[in-house]
Each structure stands twice: as structure tokens, then as C-alpha cells.
PDB file of N, CA and C in Angstrom:
ATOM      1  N   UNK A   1     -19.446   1.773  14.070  1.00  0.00           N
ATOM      2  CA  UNK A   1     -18.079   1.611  14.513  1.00  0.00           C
ATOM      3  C   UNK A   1     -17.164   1.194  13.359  1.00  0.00           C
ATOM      4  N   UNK A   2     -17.396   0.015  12.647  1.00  0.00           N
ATOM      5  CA  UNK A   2     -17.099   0.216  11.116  1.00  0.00           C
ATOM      6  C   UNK A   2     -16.133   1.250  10.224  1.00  0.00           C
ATOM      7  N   UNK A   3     -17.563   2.141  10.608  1.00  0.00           N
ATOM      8  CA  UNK A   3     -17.140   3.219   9.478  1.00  0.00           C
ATOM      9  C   UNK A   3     -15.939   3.677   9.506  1.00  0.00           C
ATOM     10  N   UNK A   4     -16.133   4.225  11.287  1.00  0.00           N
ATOM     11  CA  UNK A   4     -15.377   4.931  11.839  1.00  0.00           C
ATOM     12  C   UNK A   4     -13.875   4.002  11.563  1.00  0.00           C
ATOM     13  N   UNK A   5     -13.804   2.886  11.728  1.00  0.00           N
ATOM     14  CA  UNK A   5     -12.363   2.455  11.596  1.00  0.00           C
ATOM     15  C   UNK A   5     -12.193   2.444  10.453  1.00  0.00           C
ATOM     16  N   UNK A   6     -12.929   2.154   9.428  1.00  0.00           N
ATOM     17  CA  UNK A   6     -12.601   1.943   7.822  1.00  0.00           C
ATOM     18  C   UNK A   6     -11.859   3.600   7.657  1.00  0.00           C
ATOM     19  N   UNK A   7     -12.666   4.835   8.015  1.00  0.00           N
ATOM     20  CA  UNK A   7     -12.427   5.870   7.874  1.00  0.00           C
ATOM     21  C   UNK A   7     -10.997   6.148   8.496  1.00  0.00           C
ATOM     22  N   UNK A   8     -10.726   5.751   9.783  1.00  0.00           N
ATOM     23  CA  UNK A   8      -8.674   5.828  10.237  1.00  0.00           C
ATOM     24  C   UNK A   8      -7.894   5.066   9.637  1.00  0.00           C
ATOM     25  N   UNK A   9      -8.706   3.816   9.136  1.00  0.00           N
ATOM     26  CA  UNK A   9      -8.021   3.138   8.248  1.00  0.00           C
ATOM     27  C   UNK A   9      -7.041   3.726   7.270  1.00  0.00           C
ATOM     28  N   UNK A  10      -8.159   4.453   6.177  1.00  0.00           N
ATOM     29  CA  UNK A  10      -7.831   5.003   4.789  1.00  0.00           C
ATOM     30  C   UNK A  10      -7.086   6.095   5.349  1.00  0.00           C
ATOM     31  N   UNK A  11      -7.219   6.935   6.141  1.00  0.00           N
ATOM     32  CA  UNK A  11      -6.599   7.822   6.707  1.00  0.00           C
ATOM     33  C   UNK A  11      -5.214   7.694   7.164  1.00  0.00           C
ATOM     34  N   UNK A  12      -4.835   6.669   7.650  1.00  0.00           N
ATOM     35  CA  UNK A  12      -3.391   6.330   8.324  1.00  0.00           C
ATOM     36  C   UNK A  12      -2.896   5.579   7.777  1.00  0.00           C
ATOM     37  N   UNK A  13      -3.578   4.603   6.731  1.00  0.00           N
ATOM     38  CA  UNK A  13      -2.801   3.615   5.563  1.00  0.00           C
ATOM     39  C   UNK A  13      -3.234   3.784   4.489  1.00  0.00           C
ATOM     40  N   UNK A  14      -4.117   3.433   3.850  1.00  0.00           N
ATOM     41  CA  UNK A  14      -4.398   3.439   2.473  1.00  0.00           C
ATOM     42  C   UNK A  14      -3.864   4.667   1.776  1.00  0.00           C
ATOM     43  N   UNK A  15      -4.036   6.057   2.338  1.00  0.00           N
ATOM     44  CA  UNK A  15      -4.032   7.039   1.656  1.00  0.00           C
ATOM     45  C   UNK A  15      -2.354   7.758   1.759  1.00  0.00           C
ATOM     46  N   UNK A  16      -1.397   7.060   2.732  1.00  0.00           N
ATOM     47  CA  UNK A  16       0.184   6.988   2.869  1.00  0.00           C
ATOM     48  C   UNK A  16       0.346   5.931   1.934  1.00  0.00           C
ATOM     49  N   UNK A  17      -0.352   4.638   1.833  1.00  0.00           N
ATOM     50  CA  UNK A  17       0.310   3.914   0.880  1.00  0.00           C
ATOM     51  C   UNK A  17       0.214   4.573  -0.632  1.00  0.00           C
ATOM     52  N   UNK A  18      -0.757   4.981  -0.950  1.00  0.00           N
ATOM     53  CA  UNK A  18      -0.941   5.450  -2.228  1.00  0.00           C
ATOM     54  C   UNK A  18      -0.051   6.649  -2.298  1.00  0.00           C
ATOM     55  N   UNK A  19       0.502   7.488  -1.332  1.00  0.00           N
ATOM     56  CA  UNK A  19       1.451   8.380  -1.597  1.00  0.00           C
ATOM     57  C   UNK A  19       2.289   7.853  -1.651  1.00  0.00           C
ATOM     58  N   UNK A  20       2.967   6.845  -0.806  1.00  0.00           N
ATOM     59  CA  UNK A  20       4.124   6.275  -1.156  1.00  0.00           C
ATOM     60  C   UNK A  20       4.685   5.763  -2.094  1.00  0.00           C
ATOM     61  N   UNK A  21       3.787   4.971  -2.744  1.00  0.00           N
ATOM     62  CA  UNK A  21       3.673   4.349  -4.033  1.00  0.00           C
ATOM     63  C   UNK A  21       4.217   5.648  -5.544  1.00  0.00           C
ATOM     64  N   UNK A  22       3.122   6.253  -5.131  1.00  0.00           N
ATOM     65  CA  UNK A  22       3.278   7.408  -6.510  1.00  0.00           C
ATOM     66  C   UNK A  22       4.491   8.000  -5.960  1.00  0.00           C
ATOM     67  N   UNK A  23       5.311   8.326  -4.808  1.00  0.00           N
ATOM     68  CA  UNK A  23       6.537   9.181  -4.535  1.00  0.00           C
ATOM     69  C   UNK A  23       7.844   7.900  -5.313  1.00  0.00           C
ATOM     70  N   UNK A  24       7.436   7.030  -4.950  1.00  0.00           N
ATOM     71  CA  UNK A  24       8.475   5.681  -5.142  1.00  0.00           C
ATOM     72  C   UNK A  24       8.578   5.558  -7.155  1.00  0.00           C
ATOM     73  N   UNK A  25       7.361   5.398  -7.132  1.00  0.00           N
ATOM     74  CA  UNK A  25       7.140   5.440  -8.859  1.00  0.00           C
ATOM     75  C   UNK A  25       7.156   6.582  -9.634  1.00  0.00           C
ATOM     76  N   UNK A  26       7.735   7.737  -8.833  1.00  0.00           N
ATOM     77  CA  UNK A  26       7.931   9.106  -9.397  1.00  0.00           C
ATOM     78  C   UNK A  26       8.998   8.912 -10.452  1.00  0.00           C
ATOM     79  N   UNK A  27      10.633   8.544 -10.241  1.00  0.00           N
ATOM     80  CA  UNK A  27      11.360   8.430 -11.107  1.00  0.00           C
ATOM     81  C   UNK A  27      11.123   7.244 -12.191  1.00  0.00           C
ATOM     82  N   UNK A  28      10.411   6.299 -11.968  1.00  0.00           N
ATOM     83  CA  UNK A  28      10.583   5.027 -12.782  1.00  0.00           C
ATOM     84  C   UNK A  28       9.853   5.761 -14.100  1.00  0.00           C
ATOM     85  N   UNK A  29      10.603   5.303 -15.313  1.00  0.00           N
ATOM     86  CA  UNK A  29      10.719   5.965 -16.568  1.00  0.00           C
ATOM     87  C   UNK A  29       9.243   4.846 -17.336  1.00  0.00           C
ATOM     88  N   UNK A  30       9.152   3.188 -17.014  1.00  0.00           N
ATOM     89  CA  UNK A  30       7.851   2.690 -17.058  1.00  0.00           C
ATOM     90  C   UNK A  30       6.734   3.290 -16.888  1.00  0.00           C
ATOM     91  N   UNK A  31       6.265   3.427 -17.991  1.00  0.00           N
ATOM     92  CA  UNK A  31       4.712   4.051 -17.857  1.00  0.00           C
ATOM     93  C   UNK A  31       3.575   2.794 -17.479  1.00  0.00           C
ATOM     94  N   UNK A  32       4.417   1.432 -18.002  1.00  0.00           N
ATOM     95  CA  UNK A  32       3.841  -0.176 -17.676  1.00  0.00           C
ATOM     96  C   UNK A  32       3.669   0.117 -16.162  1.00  0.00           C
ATOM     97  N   UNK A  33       4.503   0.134 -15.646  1.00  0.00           N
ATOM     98  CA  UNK A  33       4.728   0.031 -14.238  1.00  0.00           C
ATOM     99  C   UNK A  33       4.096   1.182 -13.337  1.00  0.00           C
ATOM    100  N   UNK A  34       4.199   2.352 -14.009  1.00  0.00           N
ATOM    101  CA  UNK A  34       3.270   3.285 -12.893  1.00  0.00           C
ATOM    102  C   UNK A  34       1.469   2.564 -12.916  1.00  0.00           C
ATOM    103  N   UNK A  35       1.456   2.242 -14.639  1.00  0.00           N
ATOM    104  CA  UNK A  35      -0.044   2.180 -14.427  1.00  0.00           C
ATOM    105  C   UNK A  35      -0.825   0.725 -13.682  1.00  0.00           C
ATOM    106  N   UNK A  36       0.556  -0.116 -13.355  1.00  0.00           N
ATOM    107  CA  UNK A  36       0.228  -1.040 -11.929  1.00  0.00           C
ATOM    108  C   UNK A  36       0.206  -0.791 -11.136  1.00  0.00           C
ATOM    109  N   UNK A  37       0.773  -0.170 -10.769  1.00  0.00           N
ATOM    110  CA  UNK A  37       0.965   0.941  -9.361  1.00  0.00           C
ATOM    111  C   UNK A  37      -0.418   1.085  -9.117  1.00  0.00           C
ATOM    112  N   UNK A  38      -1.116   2.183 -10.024  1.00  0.00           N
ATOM    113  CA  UNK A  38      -2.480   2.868  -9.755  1.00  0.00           C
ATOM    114  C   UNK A  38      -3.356   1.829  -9.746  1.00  0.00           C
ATOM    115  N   UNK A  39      -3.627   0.492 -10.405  1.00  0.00           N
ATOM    116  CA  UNK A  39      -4.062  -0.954 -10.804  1.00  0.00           C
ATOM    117  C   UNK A  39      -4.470  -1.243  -9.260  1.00  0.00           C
ATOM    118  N   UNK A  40      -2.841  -1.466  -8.703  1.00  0.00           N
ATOM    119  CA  UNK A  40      -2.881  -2.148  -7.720  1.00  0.00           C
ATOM    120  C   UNK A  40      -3.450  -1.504  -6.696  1.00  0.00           C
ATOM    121  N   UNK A  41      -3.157  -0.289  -6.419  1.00  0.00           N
ATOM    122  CA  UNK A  41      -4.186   0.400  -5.304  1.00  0.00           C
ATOM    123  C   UNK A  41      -5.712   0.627  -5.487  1.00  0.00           C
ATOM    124  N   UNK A  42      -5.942   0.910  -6.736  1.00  0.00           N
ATOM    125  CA  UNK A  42      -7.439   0.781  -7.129  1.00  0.00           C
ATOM    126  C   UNK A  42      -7.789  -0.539  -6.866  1.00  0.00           C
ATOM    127  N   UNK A  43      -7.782  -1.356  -6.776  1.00  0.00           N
ATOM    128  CA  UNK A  43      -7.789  -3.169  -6.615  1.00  0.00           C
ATOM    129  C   UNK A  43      -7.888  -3.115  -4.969  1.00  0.00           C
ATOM    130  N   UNK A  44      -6.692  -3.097  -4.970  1.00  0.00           N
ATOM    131  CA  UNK A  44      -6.159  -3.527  -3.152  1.00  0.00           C
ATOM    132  C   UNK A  44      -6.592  -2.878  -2.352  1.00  0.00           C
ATOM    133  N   UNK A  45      -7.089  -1.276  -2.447  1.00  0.00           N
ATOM    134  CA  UNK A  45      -7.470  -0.226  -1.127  1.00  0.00           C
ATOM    135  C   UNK A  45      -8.764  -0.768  -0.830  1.00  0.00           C
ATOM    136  N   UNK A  46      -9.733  -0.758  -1.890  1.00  0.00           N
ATOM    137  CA  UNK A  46     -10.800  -1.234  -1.012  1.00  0.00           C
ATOM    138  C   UNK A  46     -10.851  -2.598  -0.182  1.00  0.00           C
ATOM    139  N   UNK A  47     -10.252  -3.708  -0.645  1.00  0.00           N
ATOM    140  CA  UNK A  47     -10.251  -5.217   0.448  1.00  0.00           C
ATOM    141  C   UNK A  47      -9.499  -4.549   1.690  1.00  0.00           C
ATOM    142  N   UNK A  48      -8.699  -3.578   1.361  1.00  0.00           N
ATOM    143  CA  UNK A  48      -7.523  -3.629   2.245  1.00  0.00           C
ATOM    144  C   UNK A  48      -8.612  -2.748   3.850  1.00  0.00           C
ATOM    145  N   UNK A  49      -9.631  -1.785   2.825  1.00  0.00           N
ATOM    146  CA  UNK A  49     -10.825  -1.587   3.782  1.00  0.00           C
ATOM    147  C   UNK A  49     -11.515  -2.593   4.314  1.00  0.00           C
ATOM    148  N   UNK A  50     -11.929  -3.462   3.681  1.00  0.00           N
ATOM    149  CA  UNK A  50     -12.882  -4.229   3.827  1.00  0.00           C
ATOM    150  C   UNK A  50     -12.053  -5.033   4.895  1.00  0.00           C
ATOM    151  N   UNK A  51     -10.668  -5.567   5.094  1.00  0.00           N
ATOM    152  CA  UNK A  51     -10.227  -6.073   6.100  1.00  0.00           C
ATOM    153  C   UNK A  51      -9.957  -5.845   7.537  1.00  0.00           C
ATOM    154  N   UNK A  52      -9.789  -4.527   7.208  1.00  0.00           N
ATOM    155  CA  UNK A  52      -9.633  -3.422   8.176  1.00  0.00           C
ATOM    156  C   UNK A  52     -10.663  -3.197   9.085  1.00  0.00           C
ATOM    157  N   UNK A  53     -12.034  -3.158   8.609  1.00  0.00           N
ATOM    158  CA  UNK A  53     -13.259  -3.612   8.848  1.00  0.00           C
ATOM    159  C   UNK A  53     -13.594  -4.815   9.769  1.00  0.00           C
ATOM    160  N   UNK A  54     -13.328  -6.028   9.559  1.00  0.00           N
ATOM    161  CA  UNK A  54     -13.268  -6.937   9.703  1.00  0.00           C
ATOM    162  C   UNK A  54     -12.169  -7.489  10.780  1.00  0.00           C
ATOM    163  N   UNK A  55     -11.035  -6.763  11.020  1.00  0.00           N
ATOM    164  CA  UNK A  55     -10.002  -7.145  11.746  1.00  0.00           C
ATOM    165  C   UNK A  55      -9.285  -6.026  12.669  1.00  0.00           C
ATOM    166  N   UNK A  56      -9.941  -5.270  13.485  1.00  0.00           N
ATOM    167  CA  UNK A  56      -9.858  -4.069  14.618  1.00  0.00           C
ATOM    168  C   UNK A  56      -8.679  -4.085  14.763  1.00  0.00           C
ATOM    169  N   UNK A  57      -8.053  -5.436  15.250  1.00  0.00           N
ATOM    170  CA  UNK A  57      -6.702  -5.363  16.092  1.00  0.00           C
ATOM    171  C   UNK A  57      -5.670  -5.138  14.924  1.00  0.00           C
ATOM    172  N   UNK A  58      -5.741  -6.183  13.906  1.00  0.00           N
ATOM    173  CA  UNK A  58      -5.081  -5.663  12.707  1.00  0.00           C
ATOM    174  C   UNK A  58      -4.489  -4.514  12.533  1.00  0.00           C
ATOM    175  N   UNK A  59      -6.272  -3.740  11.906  1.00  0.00           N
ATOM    176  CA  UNK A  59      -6.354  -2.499  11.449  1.00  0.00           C
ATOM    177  C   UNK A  59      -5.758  -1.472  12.521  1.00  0.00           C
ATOM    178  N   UNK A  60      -5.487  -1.528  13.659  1.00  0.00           N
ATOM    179  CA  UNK A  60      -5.374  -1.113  14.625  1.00  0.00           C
ATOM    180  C   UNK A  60      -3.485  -0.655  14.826  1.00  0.00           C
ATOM    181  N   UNK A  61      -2.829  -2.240  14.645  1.00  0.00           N
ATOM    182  CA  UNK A  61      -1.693  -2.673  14.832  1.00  0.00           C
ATOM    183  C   UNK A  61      -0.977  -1.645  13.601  1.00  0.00           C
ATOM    184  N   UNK A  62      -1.757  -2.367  11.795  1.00  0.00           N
ATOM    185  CA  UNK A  62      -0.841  -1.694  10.921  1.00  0.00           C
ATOM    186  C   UNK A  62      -0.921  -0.179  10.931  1.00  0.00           C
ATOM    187  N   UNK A  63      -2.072   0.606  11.200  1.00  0.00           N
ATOM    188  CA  UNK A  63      -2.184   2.187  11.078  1.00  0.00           C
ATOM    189  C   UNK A  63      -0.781   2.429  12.228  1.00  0.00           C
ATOM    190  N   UNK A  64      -0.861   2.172  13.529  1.00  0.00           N
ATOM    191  CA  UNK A  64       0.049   2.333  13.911  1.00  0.00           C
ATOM    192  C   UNK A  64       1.558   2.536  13.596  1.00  0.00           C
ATOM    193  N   UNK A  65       1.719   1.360  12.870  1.00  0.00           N
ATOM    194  CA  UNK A  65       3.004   0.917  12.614  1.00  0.00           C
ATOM    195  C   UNK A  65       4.042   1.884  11.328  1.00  0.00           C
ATOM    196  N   UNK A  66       2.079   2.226  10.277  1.00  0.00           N
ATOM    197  CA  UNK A  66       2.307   2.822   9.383  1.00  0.00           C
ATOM    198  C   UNK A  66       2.662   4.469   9.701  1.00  0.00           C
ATOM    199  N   UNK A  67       2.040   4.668  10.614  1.00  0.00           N
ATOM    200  CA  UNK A  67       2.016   6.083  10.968  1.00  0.00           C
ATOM    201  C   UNK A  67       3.342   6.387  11.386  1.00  0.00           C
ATOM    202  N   UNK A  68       3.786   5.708  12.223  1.00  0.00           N
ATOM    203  CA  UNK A  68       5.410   5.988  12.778  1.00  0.00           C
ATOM    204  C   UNK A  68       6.398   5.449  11.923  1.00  0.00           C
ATOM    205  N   UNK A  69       6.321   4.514  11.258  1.00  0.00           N
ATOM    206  CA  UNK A  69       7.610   4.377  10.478  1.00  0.00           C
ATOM    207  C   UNK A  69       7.679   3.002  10.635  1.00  0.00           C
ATOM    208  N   UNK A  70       7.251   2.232  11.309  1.00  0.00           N
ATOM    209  CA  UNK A  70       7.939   0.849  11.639  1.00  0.00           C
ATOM    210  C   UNK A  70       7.097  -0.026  10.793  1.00  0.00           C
ATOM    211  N   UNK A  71       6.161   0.254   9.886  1.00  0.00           N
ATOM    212  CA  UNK A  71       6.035  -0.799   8.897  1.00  0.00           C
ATOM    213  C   UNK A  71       5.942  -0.045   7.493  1.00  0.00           C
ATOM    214  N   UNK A  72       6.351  -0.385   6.726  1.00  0.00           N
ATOM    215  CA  UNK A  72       6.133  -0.325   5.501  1.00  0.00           C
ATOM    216  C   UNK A  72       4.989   0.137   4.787  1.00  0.00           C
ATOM    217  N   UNK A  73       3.995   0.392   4.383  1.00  0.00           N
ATOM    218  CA  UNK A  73       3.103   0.289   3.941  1.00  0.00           C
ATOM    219  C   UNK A  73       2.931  -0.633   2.206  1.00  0.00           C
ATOM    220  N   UNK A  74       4.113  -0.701   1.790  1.00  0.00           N
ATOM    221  CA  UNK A  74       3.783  -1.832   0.928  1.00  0.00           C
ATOM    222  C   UNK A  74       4.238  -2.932   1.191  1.00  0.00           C
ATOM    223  N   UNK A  75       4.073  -3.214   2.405  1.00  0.00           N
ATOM    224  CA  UNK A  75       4.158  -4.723   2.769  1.00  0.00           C
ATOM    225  C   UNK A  75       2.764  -5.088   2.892  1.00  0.00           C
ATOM    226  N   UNK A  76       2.022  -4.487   3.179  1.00  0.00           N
ATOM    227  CA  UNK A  76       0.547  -4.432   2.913  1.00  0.00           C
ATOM    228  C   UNK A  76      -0.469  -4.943   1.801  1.00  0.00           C
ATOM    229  N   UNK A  77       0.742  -4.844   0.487  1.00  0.00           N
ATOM    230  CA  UNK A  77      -0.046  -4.863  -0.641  1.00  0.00           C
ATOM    231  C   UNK A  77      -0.040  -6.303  -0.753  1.00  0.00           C
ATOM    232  N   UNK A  78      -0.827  -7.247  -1.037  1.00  0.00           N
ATOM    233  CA  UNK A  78      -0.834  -8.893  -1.640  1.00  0.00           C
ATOM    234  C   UNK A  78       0.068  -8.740  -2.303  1.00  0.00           C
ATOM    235  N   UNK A  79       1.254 -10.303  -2.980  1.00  0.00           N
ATOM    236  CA  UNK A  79       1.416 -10.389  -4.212  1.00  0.00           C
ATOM    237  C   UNK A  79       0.875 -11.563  -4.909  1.00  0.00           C
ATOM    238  N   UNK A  80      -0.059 -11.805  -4.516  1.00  0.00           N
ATOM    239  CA  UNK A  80      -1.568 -12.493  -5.373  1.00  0.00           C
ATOM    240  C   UNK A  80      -1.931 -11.058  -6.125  1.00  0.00           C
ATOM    241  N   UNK A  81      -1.728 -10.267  -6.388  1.00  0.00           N
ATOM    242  CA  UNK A  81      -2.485  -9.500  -7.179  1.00  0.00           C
ATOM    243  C   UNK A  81      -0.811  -8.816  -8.416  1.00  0.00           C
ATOM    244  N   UNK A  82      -1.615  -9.353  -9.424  1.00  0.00           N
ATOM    245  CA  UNK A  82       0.084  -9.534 -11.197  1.00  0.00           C
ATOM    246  C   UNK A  82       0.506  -8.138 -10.574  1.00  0.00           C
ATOM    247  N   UNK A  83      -0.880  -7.262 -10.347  1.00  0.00           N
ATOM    248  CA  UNK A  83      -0.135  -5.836 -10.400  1.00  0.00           C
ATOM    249  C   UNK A  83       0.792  -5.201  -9.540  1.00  0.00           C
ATOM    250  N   UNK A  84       0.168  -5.501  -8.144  1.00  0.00           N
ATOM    251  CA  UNK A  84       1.012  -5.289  -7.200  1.00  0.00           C
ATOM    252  C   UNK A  84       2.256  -5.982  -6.839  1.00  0.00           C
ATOM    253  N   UNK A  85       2.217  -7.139  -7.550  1.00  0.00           N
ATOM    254  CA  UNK A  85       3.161  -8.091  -7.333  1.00  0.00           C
ATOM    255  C   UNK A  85       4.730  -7.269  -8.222  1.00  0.00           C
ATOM    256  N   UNK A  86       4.341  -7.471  -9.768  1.00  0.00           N
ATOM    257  CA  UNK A  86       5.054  -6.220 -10.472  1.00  0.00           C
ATOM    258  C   UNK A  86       5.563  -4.725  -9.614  1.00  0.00           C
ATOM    259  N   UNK A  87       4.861  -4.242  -9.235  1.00  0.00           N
ATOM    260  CA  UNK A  87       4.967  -3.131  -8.312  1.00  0.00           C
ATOM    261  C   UNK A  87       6.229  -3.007  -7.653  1.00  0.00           C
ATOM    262  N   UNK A  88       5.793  -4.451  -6.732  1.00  0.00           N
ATOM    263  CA  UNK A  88       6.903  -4.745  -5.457  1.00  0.00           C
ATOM    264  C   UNK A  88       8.125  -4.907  -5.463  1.00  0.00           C
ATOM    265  N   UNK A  89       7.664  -6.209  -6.353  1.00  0.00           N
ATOM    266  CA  UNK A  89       9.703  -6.551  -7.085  1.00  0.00           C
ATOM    267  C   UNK A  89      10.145  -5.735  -7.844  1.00  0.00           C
ATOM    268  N   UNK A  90       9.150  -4.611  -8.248  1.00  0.00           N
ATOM    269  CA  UNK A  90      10.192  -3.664  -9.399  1.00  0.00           C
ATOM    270  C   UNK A  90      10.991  -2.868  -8.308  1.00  0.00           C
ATOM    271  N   UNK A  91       9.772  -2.343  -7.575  1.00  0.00           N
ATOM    272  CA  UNK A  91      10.705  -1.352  -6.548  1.00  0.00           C
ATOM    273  C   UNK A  91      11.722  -1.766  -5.197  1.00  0.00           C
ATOM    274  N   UNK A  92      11.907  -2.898  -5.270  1.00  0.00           N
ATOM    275  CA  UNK A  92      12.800  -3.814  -4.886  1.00  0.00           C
ATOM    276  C   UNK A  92      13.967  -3.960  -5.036  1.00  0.00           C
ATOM    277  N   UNK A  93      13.935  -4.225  -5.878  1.00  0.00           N
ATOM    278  CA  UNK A  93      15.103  -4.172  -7.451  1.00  0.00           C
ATOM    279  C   UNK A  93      15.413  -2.996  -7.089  1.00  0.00           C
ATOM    280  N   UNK A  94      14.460  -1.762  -7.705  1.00  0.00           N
ATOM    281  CA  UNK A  94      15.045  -0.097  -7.521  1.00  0.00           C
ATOM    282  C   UNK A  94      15.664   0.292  -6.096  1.00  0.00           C
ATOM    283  N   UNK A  95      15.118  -0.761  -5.175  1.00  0.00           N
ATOM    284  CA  UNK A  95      15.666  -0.162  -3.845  1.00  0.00           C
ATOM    285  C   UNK A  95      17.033  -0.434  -3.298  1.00  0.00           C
ATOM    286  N   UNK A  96      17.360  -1.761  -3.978  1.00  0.00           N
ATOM    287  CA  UNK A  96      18.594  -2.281  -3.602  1.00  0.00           C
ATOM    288  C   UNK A  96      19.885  -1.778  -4.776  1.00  0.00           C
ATOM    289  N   UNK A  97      19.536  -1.265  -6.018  1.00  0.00           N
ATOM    290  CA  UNK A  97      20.493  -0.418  -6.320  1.00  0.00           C
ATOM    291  C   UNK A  97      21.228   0.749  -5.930  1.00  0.00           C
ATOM    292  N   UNK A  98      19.484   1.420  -5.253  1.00  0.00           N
ATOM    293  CA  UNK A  98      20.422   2.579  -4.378  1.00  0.00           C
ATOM    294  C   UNK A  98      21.080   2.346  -2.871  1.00  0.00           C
ATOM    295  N   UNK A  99      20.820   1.343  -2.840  1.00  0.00           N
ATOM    296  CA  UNK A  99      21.335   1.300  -1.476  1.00  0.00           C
ATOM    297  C   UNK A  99      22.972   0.746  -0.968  1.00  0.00           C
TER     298      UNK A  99
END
């Protein structure tokens, strides 16, 4: 049973977050910063399995949320982790200029 959720897991989050990420870090001219990007998902996807694993309703709640629109998927990411943390506030920053 596990598997099977680890597997909708990566399927409905991990693998949207990592697109999102690289679509978001498409224009940023930082080559520093893309290669946290990739850091941070190489790092974070697997716990983010391993929690997912571990927490049904969770894993359950964010695929949902992620799938339709109503959460983020890098709200997901720790910022206990330099890389993702970098990540976040950069594209933060980038988000509130265009907006």
C-alpha cells in the first residue's frame, strides 16, 4: 500500500513540483540558483516520499490540492534546506515584481 501511495505521490506532486520549479527557473539568468533548484529537489523529493509514505492523509490532502490548483507545490519544499530556502525567496522576490 506504500508503494502504491509513494507512487501517486511522485505522480501528483513531486513530479509537478519539479516542473514547476524548472518552468519558474526558466528565465532566471543565475546558473547559482537553477543549480539549487535541482539541489533542492534531488534532496527534498525523496523525504518528501518518504513522508508521504508515512502520512496517508497528508499525502492524500497535498496531491489533491496540488493537482487542482489550490496549493502551491513549493510550499512543500522545507526552508531548513540553504537550497531550497534560496530557491523560495529568490522566486519570491521574482514573483512580486511581476505582479
Amino acid at each position: 500500500m506504500s508503494s502504491l501511495i509513494s507512487y501517486f505521490f511522485m505522480m501528483l506532486v513531486v513530479t509537478p513540483l519539479h516542473a514547476e520549479m524548472s518552468q519558474r527557473l526558466k528565465g532566471v539568468s543565475s546558473q547559482e540558483l537553477v543549480e539549487a533548484g535541482k539541489a533542492c529537489i534531488a534532496v527534498e523529493g525523496p523525504g518528501l516520499l518518504r513522508y508521504a509514505q508515512d502520512n496517508w492523509g497528508w499525502a492524500a490532502v497535498n496531491a489533491i490540492g496540488v493537482g487542482v490548483g489550490l496549493i502551491d507545490p513549493m510550499t512543500l519544499l522545507p526552508e531548513g534546506n540553504e537550497n531550497c530556502r534560496l530557491v523560495i525567496q529568490s522566486l519570491a522576490v521574482e514573483r512580486s515584481r511581476t505582479v
